[in-house]
C-alpha atoms as a PDB file:
ATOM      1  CA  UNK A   1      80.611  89.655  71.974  1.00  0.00           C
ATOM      2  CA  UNK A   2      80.490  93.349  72.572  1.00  0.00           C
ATOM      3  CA  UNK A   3      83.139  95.798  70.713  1.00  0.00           C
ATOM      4  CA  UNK A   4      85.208  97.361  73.495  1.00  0.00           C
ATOM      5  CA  UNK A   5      87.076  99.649  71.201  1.00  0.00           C
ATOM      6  CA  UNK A   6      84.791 102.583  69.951  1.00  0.00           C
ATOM      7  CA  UNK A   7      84.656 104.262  66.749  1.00  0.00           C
ATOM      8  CA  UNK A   8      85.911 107.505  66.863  1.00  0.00           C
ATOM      9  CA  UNK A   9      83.138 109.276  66.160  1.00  0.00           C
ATOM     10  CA  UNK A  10      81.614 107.421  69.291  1.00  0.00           C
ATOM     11  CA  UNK A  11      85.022 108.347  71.678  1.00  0.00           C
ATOM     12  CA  UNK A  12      84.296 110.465  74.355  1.00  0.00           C
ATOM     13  CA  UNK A  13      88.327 112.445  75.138  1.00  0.00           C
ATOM     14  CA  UNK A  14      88.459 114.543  78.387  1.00  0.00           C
ATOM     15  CA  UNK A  15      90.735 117.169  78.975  1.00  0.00           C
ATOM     16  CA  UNK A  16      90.685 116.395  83.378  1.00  0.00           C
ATOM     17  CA  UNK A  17      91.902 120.281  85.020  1.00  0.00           C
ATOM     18  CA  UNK A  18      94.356 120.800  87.712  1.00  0.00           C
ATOM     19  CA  UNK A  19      90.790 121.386  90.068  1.00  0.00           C
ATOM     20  CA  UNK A  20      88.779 117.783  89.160  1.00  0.00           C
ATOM     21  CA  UNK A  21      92.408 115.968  89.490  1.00  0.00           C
ATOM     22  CA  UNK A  22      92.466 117.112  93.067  1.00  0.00           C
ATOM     23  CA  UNK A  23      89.382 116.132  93.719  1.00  0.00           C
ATOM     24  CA  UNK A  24      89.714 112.604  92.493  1.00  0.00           C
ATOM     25  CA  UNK A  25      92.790 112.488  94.182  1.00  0.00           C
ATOM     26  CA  UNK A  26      91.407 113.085  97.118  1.00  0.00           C
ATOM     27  CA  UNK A  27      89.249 109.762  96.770  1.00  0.00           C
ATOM     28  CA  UNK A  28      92.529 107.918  96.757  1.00  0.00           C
ATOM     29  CA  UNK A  29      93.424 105.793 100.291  1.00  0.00           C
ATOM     30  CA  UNK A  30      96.292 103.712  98.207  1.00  0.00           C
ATOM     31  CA  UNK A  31      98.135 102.635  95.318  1.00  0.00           C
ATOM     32  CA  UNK A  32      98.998  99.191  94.112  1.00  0.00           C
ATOM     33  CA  UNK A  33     102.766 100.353  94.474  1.00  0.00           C
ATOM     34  CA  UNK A  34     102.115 100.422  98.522  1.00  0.00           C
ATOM     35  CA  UNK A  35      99.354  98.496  98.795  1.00  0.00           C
ATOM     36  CA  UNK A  36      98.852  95.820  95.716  1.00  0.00           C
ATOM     37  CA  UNK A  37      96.646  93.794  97.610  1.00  0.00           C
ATOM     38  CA  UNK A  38      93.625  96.565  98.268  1.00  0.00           C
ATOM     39  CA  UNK A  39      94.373  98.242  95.442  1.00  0.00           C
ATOM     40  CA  UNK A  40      92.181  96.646  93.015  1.00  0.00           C
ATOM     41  CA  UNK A  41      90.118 100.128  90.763  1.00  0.00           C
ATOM     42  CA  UNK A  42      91.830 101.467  88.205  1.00  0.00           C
ATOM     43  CA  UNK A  43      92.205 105.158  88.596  1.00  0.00           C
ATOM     44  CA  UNK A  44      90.183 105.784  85.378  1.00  0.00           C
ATOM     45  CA  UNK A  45      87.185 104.654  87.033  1.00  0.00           C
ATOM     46  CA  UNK A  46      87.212 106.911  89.774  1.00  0.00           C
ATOM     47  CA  UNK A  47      87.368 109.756  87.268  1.00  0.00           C
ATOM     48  CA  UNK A  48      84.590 108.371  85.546  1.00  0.00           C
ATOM     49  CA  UNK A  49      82.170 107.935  88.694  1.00  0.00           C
ATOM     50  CA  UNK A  50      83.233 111.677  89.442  1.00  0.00           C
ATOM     51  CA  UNK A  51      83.203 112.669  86.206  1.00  0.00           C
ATOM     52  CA  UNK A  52      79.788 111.077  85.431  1.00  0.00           C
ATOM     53  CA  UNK A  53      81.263 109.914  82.196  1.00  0.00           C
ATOM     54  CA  UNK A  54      80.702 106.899  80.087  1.00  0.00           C
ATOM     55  CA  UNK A  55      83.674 104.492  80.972  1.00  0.00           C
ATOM     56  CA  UNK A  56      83.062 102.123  78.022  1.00  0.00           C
ATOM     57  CA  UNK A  57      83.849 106.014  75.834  1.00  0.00           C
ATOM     58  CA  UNK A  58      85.904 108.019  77.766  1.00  0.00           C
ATOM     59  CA  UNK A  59      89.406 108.493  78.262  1.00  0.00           C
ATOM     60  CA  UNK A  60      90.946 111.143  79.945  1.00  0.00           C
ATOM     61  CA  UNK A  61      94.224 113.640  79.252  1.00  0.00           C
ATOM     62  CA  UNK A  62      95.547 115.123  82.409  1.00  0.00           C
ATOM     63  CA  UNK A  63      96.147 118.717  82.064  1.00  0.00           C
ATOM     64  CA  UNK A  64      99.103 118.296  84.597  1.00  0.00           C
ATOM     65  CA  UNK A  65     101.631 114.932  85.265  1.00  0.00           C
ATOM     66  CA  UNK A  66      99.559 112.264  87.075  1.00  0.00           C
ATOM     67  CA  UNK A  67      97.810 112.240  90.541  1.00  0.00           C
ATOM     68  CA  UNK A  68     100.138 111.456  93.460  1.00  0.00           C
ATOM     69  CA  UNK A  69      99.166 108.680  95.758  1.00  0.00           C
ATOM     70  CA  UNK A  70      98.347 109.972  99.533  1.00  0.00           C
ATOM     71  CA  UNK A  71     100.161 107.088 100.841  1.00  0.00           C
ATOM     72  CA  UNK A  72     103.386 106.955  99.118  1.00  0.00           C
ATOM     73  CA  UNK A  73     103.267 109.830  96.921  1.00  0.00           C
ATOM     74  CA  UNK A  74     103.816 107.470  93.603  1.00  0.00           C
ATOM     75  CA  UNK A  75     102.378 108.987  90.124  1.00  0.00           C
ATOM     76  CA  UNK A  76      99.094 108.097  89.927  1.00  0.00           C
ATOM     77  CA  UNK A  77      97.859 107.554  86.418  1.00  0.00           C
ATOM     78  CA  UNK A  78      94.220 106.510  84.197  1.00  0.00           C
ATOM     79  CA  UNK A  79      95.415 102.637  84.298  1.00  0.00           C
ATOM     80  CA  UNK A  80      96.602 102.592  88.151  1.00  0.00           C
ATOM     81  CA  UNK A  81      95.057 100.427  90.682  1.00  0.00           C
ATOM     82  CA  UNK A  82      93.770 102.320  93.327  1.00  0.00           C
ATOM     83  CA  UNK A  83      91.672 101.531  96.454  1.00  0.00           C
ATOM     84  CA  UNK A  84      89.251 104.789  96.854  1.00  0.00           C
ATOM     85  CA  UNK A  85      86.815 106.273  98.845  1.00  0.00           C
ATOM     86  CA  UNK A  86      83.099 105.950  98.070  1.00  0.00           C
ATOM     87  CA  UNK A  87      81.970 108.568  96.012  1.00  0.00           C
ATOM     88  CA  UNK A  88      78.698 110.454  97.590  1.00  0.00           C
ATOM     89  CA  UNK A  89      75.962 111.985  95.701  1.00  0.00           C
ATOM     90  CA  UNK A  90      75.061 115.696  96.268  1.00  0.00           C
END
């Protein structure tokens, strides 16, 4: 069984700026507080595929509140389910 919980030596903590958070949020189509049945991603990893940080080591501090859902404007935070775009390369 693999540790999930990593030392803190090994912890990767990112401070996410008012400019990345609108570009993640961007990626958002919906939240699971207007749409729990496509929202199934938890916002966390759509910072990390942005991000291009280790998700087993990273957690993230948002500079400002949360993200805001395009949909319904709910806070968006690291642990909520989100559907999201596809993230493109380049």
């Amino acid at each position: 069984m693999s540790d999930f919980n990593p030392t803190p030596e090994n912890q990767n903590v990112v401070l996410v700026d008012a400019t990345t958070l609108r570009k993640v949020e961007k990626l958002v189509i919906c939240c699971e507080g207007c749409n729990p049945v496509d929202a199934e991603l938890p916002f966390k990893y759509v910072l990390d595929r942005v991000t291009g940080n280790d998700p087993e080591v990273t957690d993230y501090i948002m500079v400002e509140c949360a993200a805001k859902c395009p949909q319904c404007q709910a806070d968006i935070n690291e642990k909520t389910l989100v559907r999201a775009k596809p993230v493109g390369r380049g």
